[in-house]
Protein backbone atom coordinates (compact mmCIF):
# COMPACT_ATOMS: atom_id res chain seq x y z
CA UNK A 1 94.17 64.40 130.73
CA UNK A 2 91.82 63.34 133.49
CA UNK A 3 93.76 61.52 136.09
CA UNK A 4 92.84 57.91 136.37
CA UNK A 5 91.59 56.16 139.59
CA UNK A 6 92.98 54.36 141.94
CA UNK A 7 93.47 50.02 141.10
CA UNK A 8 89.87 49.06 142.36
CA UNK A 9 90.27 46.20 144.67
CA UNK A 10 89.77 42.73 143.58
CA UNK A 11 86.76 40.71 144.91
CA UNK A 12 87.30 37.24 146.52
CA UNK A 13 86.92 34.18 143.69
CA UNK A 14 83.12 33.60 145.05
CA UNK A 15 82.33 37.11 145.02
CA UNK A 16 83.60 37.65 141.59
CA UNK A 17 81.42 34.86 140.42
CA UNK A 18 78.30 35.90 142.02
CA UNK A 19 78.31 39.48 140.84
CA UNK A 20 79.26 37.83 137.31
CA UNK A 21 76.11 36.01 137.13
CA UNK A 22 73.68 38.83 138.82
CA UNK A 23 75.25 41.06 135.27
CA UNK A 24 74.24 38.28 132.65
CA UNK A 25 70.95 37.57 134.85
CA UNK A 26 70.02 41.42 134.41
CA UNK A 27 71.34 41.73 130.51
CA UNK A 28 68.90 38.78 129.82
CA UNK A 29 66.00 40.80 131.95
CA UNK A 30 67.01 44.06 130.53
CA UNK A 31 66.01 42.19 126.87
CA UNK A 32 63.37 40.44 127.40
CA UNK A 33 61.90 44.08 128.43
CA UNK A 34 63.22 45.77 125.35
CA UNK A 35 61.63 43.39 123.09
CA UNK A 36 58.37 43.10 125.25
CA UNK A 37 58.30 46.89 124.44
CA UNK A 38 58.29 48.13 128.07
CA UNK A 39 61.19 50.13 128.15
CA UNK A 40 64.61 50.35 128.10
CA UNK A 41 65.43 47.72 130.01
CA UNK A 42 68.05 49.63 132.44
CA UNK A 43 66.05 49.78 135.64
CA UNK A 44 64.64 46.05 135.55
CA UNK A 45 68.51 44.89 134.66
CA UNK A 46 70.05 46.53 138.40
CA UNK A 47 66.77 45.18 140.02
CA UNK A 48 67.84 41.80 138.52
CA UNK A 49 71.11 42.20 139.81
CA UNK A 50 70.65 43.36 143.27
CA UNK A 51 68.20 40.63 143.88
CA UNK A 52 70.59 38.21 143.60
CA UNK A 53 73.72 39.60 144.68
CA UNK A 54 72.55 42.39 147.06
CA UNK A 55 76.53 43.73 147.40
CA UNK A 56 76.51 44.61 143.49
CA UNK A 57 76.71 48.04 144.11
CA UNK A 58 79.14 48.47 146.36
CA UNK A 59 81.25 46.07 144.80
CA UNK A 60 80.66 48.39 140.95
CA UNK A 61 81.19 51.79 142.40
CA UNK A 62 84.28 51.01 144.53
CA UNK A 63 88.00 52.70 142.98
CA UNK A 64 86.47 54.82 141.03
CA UNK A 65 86.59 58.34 140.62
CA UNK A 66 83.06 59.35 141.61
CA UNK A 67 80.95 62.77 140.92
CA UNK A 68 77.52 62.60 142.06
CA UNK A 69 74.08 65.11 141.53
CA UNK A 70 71.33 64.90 143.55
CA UNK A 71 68.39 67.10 143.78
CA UNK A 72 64.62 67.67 143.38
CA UNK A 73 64.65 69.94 139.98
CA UNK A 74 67.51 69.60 137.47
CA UNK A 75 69.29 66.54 138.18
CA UNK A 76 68.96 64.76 135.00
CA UNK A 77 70.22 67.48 132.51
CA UNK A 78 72.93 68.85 134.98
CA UNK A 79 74.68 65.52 134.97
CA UNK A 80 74.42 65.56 131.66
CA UNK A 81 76.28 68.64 131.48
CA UNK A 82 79.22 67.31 133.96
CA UNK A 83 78.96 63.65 131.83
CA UNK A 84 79.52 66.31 128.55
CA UNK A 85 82.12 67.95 130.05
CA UNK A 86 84.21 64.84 131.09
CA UNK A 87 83.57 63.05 127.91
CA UNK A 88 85.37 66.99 126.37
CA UNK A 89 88.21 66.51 128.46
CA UNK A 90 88.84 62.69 127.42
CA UNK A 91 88.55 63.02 123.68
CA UNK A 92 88.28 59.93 121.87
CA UNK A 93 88.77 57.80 124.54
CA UNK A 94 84.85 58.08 125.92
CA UNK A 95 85.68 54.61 127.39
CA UNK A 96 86.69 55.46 130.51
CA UNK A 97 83.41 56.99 131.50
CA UNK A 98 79.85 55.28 133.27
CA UNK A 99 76.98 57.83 133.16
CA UNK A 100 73.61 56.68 134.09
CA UNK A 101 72.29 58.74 131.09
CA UNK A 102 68.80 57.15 130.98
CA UNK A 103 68.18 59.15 134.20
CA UNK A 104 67.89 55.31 136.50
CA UNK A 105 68.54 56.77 139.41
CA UNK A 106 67.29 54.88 142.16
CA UNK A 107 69.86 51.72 142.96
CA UNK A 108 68.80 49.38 140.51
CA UNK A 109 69.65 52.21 137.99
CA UNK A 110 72.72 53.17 138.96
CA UNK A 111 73.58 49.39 139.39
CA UNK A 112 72.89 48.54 136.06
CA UNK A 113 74.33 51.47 134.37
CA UNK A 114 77.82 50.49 136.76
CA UNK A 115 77.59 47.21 135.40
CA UNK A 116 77.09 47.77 131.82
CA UNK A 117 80.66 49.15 131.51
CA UNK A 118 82.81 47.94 134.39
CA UNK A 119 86.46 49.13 133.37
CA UNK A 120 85.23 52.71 133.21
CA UNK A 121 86.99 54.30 135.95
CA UNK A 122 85.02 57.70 135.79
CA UNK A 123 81.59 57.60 136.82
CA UNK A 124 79.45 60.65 136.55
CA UNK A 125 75.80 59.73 138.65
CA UNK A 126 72.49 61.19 138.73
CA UNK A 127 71.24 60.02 142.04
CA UNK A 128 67.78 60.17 143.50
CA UNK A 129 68.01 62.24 146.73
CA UNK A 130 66.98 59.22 148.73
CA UNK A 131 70.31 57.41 147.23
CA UNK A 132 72.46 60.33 148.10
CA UNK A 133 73.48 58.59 151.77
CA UNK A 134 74.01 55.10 150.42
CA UNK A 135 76.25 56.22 147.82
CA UNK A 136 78.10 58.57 149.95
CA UNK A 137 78.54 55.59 151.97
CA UNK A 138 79.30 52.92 149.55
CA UNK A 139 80.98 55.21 147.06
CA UNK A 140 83.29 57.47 148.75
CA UNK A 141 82.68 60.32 145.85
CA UNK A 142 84.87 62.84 144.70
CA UNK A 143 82.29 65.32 144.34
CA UNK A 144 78.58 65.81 145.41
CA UNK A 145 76.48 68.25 143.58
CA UNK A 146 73.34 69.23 145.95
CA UNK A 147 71.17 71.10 143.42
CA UNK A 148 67.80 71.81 145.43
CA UNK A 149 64.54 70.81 148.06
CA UNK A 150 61.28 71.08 146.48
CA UNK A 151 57.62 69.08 147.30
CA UNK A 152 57.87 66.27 145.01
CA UNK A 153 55.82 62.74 145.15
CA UNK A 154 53.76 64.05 148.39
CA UNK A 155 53.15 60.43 148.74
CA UNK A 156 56.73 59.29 148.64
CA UNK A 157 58.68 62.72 149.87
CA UNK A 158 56.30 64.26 151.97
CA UNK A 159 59.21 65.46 154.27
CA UNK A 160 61.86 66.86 152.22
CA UNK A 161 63.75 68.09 155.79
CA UNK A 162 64.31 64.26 156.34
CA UNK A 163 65.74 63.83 152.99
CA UNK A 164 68.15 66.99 153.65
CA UNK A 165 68.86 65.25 157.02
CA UNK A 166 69.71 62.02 155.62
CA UNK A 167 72.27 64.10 153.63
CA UNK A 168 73.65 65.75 156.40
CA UNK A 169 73.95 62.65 158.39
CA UNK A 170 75.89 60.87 155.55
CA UNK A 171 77.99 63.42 155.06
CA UNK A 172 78.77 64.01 158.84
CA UNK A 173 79.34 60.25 159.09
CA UNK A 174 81.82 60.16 156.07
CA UNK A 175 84.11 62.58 157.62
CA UNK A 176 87.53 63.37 156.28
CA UNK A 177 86.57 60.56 153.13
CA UNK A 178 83.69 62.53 152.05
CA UNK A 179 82.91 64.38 149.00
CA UNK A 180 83.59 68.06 147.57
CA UNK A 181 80.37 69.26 148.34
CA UNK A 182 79.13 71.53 145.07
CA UNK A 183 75.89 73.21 146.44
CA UNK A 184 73.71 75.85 145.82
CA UNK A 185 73.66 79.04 148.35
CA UNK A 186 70.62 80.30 147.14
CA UNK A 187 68.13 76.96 149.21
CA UNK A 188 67.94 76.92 152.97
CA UNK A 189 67.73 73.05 153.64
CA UNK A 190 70.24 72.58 151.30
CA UNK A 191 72.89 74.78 153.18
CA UNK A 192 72.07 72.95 156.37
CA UNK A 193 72.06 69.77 155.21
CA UNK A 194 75.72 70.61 153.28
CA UNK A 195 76.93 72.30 157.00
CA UNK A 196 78.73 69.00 157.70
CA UNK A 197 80.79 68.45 154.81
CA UNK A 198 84.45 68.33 154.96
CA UNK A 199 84.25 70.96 152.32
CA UNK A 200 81.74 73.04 150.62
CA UNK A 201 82.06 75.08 146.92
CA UNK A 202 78.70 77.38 147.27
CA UNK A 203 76.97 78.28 144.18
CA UNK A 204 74.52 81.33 143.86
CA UNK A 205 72.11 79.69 141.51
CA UNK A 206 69.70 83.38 141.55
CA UNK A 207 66.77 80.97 141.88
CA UNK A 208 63.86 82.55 141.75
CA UNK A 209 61.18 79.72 143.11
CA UNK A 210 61.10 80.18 146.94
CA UNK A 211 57.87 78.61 148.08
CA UNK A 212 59.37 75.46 149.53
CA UNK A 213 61.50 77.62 151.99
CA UNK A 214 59.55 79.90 154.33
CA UNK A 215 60.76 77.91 157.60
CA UNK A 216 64.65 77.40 159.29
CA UNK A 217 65.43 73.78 158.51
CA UNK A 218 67.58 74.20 161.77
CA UNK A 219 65.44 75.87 164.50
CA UNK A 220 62.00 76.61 162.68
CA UNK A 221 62.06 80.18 162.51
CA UNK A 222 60.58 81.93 159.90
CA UNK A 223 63.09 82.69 157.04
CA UNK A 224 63.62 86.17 155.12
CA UNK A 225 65.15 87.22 152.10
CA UNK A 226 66.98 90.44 151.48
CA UNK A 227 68.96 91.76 148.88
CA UNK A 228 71.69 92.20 148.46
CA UNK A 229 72.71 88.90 151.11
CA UNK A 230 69.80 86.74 150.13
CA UNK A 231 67.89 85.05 153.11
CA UNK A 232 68.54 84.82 156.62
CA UNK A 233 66.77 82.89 159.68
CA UNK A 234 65.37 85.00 161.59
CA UNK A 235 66.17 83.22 165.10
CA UNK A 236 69.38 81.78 164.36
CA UNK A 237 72.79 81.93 163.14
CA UNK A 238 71.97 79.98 159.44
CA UNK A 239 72.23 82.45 156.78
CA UNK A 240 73.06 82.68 152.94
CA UNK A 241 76.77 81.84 152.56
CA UNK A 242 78.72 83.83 150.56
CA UNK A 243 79.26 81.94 147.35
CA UNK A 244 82.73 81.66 144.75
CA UNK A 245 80.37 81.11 141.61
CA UNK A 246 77.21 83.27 140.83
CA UNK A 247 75.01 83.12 138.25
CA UNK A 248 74.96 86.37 136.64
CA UNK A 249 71.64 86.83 133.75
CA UNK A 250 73.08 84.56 131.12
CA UNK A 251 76.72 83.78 132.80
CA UNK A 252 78.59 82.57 135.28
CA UNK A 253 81.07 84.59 137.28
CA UNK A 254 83.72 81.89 138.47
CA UNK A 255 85.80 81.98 141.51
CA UNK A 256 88.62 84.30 140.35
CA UNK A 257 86.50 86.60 138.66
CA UNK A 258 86.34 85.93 135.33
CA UNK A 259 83.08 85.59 133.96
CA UNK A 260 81.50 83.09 131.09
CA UNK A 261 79.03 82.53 128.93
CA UNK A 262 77.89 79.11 128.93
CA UNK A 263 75.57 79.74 125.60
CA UNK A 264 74.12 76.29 126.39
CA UNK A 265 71.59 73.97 123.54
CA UNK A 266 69.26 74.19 126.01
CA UNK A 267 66.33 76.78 126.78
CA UNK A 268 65.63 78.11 130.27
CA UNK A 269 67.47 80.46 132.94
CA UNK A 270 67.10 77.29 135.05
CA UNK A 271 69.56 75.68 132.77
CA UNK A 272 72.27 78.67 133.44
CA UNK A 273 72.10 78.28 136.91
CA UNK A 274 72.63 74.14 136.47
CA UNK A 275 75.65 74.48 134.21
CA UNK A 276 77.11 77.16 136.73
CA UNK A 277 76.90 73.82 139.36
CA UNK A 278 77.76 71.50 136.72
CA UNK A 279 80.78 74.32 136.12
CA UNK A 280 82.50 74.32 139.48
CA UNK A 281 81.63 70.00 139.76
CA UNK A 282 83.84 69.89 136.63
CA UNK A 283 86.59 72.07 138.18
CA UNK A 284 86.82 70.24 140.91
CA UNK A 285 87.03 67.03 138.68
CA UNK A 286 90.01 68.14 136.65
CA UNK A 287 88.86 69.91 133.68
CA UNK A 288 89.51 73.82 132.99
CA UNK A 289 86.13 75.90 132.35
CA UNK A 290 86.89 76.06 128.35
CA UNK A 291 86.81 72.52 128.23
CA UNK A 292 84.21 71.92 130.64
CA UNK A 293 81.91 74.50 128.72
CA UNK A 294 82.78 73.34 125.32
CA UNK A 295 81.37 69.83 126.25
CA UNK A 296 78.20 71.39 128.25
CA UNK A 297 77.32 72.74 124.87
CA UNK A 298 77.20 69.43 123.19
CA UNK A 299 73.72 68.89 125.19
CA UNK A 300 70.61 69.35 123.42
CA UNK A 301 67.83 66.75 124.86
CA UNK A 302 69.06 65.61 127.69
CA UNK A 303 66.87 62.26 128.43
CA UNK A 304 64.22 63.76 125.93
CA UNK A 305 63.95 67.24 127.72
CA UNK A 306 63.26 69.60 125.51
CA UNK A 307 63.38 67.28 122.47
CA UNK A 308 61.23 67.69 119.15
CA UNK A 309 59.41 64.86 117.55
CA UNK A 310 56.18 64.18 115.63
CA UNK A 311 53.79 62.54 117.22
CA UNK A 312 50.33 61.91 115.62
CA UNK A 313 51.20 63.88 113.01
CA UNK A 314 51.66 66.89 114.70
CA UNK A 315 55.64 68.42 115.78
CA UNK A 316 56.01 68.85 119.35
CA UNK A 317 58.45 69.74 121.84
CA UNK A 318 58.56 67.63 124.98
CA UNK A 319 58.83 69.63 128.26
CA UNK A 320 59.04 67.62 131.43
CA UNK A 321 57.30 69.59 134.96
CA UNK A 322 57.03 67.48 137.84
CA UNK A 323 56.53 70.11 140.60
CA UNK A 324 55.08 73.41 141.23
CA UNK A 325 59.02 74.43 141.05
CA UNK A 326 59.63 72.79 137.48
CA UNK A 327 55.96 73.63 135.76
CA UNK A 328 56.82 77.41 137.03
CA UNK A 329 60.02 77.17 134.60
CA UNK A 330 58.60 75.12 132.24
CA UNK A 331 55.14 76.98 131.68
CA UNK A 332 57.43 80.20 130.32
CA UNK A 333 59.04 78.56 127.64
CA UNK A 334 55.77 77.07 126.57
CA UNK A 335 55.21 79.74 123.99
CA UNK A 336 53.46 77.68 120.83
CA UNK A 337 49.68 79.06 120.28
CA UNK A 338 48.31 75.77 121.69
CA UNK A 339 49.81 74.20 124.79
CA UNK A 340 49.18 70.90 125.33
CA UNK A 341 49.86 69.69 128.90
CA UNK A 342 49.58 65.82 130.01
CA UNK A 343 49.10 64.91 134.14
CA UNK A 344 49.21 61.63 135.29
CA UNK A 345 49.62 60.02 139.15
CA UNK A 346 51.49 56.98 138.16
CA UNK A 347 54.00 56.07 141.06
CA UNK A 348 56.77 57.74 139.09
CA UNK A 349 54.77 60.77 139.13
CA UNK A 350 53.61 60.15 142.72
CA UNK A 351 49.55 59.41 143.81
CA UNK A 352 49.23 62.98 145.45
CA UNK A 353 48.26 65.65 142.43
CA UNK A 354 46.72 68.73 145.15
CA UNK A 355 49.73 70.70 144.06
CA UNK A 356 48.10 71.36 140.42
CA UNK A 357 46.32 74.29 142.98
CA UNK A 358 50.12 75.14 143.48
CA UNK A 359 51.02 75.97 139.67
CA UNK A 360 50.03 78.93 138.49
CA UNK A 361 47.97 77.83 135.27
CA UNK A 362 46.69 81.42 134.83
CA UNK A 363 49.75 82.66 132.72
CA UNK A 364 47.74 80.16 129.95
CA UNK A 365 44.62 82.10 129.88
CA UNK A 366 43.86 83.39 126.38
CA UNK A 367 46.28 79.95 124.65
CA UNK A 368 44.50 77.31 123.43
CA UNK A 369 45.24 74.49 125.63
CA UNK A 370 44.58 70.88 125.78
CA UNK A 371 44.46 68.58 129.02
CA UNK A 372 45.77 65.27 128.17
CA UNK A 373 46.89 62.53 130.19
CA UNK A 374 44.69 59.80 133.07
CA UNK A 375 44.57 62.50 135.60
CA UNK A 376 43.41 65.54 132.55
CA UNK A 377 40.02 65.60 134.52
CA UNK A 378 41.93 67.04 137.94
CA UNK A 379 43.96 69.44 135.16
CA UNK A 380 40.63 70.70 133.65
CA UNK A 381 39.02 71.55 136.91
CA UNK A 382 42.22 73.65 138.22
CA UNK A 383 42.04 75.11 134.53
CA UNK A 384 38.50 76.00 134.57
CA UNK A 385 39.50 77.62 137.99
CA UNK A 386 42.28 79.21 136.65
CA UNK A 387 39.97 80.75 134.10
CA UNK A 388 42.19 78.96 131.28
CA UNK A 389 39.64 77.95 128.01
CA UNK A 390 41.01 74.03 127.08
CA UNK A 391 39.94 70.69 125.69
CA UNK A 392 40.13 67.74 127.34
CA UNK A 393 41.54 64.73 125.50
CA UNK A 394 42.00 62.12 127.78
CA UNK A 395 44.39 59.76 125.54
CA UNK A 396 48.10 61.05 124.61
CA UNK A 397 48.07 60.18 121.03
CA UNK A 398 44.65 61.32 120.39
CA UNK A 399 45.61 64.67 121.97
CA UNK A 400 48.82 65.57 119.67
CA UNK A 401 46.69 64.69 116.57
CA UNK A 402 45.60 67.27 113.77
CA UNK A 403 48.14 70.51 115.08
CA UNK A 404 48.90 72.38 111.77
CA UNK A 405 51.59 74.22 113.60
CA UNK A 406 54.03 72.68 116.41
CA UNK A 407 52.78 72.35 119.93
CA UNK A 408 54.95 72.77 123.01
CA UNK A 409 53.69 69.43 125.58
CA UNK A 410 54.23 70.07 129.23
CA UNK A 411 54.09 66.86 130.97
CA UNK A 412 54.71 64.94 134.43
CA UNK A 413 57.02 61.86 134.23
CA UNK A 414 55.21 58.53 132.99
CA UNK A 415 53.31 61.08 130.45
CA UNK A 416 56.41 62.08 129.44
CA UNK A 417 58.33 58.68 129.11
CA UNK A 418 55.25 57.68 127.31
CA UNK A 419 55.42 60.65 124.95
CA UNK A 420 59.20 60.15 124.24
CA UNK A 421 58.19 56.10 123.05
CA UNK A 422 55.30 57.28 120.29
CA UNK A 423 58.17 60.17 119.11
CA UNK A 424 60.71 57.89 118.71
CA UNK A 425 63.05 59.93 121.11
């Protein structure tokens, strides 16, 4: 049994009644968007809310039991993971738990998804790594998992070191009342950024993508990696820490030695290394590693990753890549004969699209592969570079149409969202 949270502290009559109204206000947004057909409805409902009573998330997250996961790769499904393990420890009474499940993870989100089931007194939150130091601040989590730094929206992010100092900062500031700290060992800026937590459970992730750390987030020196120890600055003191849970091929070797096998519903080495975070986040929580496990396993699309649908006709498996990091794990599993991979530069997916030069596209050459999506123009130049033979089919629909066999998509976000509406996911 999970322990319950503290009695959350009761608002003043007028504040009560103002965060009242902002919840119907942002129901009656959230369906006039459903039944416009422009989405689900959760992000416009918290922007509804916040507009007119800009305390609404404080007020929502405050007494309860908080776990948090923040990150550039991996966010979404991870927290599914910890939201499937808590959900395996509570048995029928699912009640008691708020997950942002939708992947809204930017304020409004999490606003709206606090709102839409206020006696919950567990709340497991995917948060948007620019959230991370309001929440810390507002929420006083339990537990914070920091999953991982990686060049993402070069027109929104195009500093991830502030982002990891934001992070430390917050954490710093919060002191003795800040979170568990869950983070992964194997990423430079996020072991300095985690330095000032009260206390940190270090996870060796065995990540193999190292491109977005060649430089000491603390002094600038060049970083280098050995094994065994993993990396080290080269002109200062910050090093790999040694970590209580490792990532081991296909399991996880916990803190007193044991060692499981998380045989997850979902594909990828990428998702070992999330589960082993999503492992120690749920120890920390309350729930033993059979339990915790036994729930991960219940995940199979999280937010329409890796989900199967038909679309046009044709059976296809949605893959989402939003960075050089994620298309280098996604591009692997991508084994159908023809590949169909959709770009766009929506602000969701961010303007900037130079890293396609980034991703390395040449692993497709002798596939048949289609470029899809408004930005499948940029794709089929860094294709044609790449030496990659492709079609380019500008519209979604018209580019999942007339595949005898089933076609694994790779696609950035808005693509993706888009693809998820014509399968019905």
């Amino acid at each position: 049994m999970l322990a319950p949270a503290r009695p959350r502290p009761a608002l003043p009559p007028l504040s009560r009644a103002r965060l009242r109204g902002a919840i119907w206000a942002g129901r009656a947004a959230a369906t006039v968007s459903r039944v416009a057909g422009r989405g689900s409805g959760a992000s416009i409902r918290g922007q509804v809310m916040l507009r007119l009573d800009p305390d609404a998330l404080g007020e929502l997250v405050a007494g309860r039991r908080v776990a948090m996961v923040s990150g550039t790769n991996g966010k979404t499904t991870t927290t599914h993971f910890l939201a499937g393990a808590v959900r395996e420890a509570l048995g029928p009474d699912t009640s008691r738990l708020v997950h942002n499940a939708d992947g809204a993870n930017l304020h409004g989100g999490i606003a709206s998804a606090l709102g839409e089931h206020p006696r919950a007194d567990l709340a497991i939150l995917e948060t948007d790594e620019r959230v991370v130091a309001d929440l810390v601040r507002l929420g006083r989590p339990e537990v914070l998992v920091l999953l991982n730094f990686s060049r993402d929206q070069l027109d929104r992010n195009h500093e991830i070191k502030g982002l990891g100092r934001s992070w430390r900062e917050a954490l710093a500031t919060a002191g003795q009342d800040g979170p568990v700290v869950v983070a992964n060992a194997d990423e430079p800026l996020v072991v300095w950024a985690a330095q000032t937590a009260r206390r940190v459970v270090w996870v060796d992730t065995a990540a193999t993508w190292t491109q977005d750390a060649s430089l000491c987030p603390q002094c600038g020196s060049p970083l280098v990696r050995e094994q065994p120890g993993g990396w080290r600055c080269t002109g200062c003191d910050l090093a790999q820490p040694a970590a209580t849970y490792r990532v081991d091929g296909d399991t996880i070797v916990r803190p007193d030695g044991s060692v499981v096998t998380p045989a997850l519903n979902v594909p990828g080495s990428f998702n070992v290394s999330n589960a082993a975070c999503a492992l120690a986040a749920a120890e920390l929580f309350g729930i033993d590693a059979e339990t915790a496990l036994r729930g991960m396993r219940t995940v199979t699309a999280p937010a329409g990753r890796f989900g199967t649908a038909t679309i046009s006709g044709s059976r296809a498996r949605l893959l989402l890549a939003k960075n050089p990091a994620g298309w280098a794990e996604a591009l692997p599993l991508a084994r159908s004969a023809t590949v169909v991979l959709a770009i766009d530069s929506a602000a969701a997916d961010g303007r900037d699209v130079s890293w396609l030069w980034d991703v390395e596209y040449e692993q497709l050459a002798g596939r048949s592969v289609v470029a899809t999506g408004p930005r499948a123009a940029d794709l089929a130049v860094r294709l044609t570079y790449a030496g990659v033979e492709h079609r380019t089919v500008p519209d979604l629909a018209e580019a999942l149409r007339g595949h005898a066999e089933p076609v694994d998509v790779v696609a950035t976000y808005t693509p993706f969202q888009r693809l998820r509406k014509l399968g019905g996911l």
